[in-house]
C-alpha atoms as a PDB file:
ATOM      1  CA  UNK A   1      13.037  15.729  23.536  1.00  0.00           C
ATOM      2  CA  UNK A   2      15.854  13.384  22.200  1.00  0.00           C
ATOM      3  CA  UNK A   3      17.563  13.742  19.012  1.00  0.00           C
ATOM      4  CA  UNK A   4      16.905  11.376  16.655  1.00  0.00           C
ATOM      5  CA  UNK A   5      19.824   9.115  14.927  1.00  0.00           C
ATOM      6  CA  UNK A   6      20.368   8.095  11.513  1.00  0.00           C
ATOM      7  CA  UNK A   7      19.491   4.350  12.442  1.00  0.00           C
ATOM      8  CA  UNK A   8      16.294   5.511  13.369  1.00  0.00           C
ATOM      9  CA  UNK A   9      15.554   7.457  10.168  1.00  0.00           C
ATOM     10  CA  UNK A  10      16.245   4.852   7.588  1.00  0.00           C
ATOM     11  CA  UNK A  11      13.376   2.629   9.960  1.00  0.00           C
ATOM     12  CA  UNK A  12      10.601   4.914   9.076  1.00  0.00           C
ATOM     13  CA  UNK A  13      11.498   5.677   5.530  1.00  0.00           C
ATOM     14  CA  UNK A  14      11.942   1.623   5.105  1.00  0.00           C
ATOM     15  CA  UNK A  15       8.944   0.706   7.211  1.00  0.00           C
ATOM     16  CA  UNK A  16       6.778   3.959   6.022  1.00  0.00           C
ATOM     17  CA  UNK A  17       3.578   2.469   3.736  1.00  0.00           C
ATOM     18  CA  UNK A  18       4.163  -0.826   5.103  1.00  0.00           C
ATOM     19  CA  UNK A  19       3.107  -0.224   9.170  1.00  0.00           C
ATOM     20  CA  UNK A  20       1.612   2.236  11.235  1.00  0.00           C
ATOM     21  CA  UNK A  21       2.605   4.678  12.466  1.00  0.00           C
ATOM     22  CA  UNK A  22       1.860   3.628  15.997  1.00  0.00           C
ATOM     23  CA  UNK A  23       4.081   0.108  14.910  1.00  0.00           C
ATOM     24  CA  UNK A  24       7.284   1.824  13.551  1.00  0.00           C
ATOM     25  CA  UNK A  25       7.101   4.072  16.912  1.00  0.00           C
ATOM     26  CA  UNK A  26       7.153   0.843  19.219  1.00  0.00           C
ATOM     27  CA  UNK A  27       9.906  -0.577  16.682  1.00  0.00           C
ATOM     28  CA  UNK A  28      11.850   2.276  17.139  1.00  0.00           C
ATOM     29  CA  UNK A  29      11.037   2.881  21.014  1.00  0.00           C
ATOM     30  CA  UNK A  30       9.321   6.699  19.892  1.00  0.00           C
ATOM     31  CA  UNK A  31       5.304   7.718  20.035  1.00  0.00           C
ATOM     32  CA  UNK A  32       3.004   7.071  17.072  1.00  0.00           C
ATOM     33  CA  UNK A  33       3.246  11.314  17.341  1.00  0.00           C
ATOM     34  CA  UNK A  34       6.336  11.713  17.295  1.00  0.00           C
ATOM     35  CA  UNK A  35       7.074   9.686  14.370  1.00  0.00           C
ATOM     36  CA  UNK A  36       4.796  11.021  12.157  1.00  0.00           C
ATOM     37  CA  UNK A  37       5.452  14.319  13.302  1.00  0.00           C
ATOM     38  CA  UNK A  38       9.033  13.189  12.281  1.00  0.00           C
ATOM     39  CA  UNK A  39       8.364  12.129   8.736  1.00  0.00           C
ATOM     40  CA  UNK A  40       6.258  15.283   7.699  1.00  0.00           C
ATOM     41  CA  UNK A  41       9.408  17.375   8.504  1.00  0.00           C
ATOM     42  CA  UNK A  42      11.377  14.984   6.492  1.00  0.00           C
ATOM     43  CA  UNK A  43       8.858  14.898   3.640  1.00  0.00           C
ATOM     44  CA  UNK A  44       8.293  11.328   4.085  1.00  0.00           C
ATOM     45  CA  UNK A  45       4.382  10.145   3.211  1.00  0.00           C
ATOM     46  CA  UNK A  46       2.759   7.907   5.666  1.00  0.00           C
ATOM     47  CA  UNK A  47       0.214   6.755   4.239  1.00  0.00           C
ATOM     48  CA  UNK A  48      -0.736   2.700   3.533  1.00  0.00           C
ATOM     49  CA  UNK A  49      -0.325   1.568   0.472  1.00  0.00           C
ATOM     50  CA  UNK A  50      -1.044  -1.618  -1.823  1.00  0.00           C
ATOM     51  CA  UNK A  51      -1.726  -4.920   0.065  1.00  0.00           C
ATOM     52  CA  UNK A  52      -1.019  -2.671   3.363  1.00  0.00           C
ATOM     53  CA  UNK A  53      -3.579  -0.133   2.541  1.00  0.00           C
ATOM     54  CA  UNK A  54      -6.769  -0.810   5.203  1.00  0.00           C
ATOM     55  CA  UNK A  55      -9.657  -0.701   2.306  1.00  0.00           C
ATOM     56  CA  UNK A  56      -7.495  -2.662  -0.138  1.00  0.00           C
ATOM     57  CA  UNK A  57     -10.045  -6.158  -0.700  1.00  0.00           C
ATOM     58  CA  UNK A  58      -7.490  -7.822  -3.211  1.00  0.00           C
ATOM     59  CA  UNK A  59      -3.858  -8.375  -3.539  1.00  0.00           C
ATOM     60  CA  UNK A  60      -1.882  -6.541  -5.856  1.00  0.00           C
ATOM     61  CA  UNK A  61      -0.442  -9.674  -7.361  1.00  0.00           C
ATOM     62  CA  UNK A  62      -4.259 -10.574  -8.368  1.00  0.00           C
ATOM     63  CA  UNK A  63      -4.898  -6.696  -9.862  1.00  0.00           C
ATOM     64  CA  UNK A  64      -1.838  -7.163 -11.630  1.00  0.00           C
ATOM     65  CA  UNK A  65      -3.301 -10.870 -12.752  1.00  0.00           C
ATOM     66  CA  UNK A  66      -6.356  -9.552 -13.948  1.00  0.00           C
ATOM     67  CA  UNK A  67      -4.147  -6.427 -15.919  1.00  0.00           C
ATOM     68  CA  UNK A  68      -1.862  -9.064 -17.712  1.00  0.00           C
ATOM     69  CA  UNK A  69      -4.751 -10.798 -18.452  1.00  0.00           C
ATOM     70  CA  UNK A  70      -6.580  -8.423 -19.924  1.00  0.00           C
ATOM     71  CA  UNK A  71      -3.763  -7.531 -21.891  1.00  0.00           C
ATOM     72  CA  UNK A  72      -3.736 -10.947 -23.399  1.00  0.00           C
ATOM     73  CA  UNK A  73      -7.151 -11.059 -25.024  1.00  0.00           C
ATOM     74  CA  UNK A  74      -8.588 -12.548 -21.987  1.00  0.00           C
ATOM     75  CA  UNK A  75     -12.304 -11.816 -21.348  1.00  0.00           C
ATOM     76  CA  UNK A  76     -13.110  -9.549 -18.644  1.00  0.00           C
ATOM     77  CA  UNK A  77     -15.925 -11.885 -16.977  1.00  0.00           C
ATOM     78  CA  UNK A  78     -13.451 -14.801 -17.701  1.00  0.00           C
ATOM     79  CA  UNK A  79     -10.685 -13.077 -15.683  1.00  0.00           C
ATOM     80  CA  UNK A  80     -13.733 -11.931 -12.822  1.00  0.00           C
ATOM     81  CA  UNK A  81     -14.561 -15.650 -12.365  1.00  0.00           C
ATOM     82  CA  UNK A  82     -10.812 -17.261 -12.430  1.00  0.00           C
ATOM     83  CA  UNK A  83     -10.656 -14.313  -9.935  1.00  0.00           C
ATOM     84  CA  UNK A  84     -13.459 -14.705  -8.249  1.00  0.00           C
ATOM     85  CA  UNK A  85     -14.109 -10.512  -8.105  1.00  0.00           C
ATOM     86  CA  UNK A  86     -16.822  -9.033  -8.870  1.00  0.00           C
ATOM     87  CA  UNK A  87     -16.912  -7.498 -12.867  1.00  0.00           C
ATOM     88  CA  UNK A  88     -16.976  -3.556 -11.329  1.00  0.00           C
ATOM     89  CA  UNK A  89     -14.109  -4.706  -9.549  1.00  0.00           C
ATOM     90  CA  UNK A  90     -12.070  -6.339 -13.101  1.00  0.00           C
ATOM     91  CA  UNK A  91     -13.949  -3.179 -14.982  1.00  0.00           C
ATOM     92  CA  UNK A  92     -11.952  -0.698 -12.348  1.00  0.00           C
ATOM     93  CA  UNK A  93      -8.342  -2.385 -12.682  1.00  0.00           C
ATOM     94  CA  UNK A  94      -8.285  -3.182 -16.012  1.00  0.00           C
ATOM     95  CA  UNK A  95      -9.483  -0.019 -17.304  1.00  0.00           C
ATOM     96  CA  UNK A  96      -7.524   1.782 -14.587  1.00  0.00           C
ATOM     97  CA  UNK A  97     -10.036   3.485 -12.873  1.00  0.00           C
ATOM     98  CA  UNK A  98      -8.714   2.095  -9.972  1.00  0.00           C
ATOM     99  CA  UNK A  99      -4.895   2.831  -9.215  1.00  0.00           C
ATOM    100  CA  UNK A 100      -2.558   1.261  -6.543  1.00  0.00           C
ATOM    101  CA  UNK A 101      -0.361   4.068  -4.958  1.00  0.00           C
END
């Protein structure tokens, strides 16, 4: 078991909800294991998130559209076709029933 340097460290907090964990490993020459065994002693969440996140079906930049939007006085099936989403899927962001972590 080798010690593990700063360097290495700052790569998975940096790269951690951006890649897998199986991708920072190979970045940083380690297992998939070991780095995530690695971050949960450090505290550091793993997990995908936004645009990286493997069930996400539209970009954040187009939630955050549809938000601003909506904000404006914009209708909701307006903003689904300009979209092109379905109106559960407008309903959920602008409403916030849906939440990017």
């Amino acid at each position: 078991m080798s010690k593990w340097c700063r360097a290495e460290i700052m790569i998975i907090r940096q790269c951690a909800g951006t890649m897998t964990t199986e991708s920072i490993g190979r970045l940083i020459g380690r297992t998939g294991a070991a780095v995530r065994a690695r971050a949960r002693m450090l505290g550091i969440k793993l997990y995908l998130r936004g645009d990286y996140h493997q069930s996400a079906k539209y970009h954040q930049e187009d939630i955050e559209l549809a938000r601003d939007l909506h904000q404006k006085g914009i209708n909701r099936r307006d903003i689904a076709r300009k979209l092109d989403m379905p109106m559960s899927a407008v309903n959920q962001f602008v409403y916030f029933e849906r939440r990017v972590v």
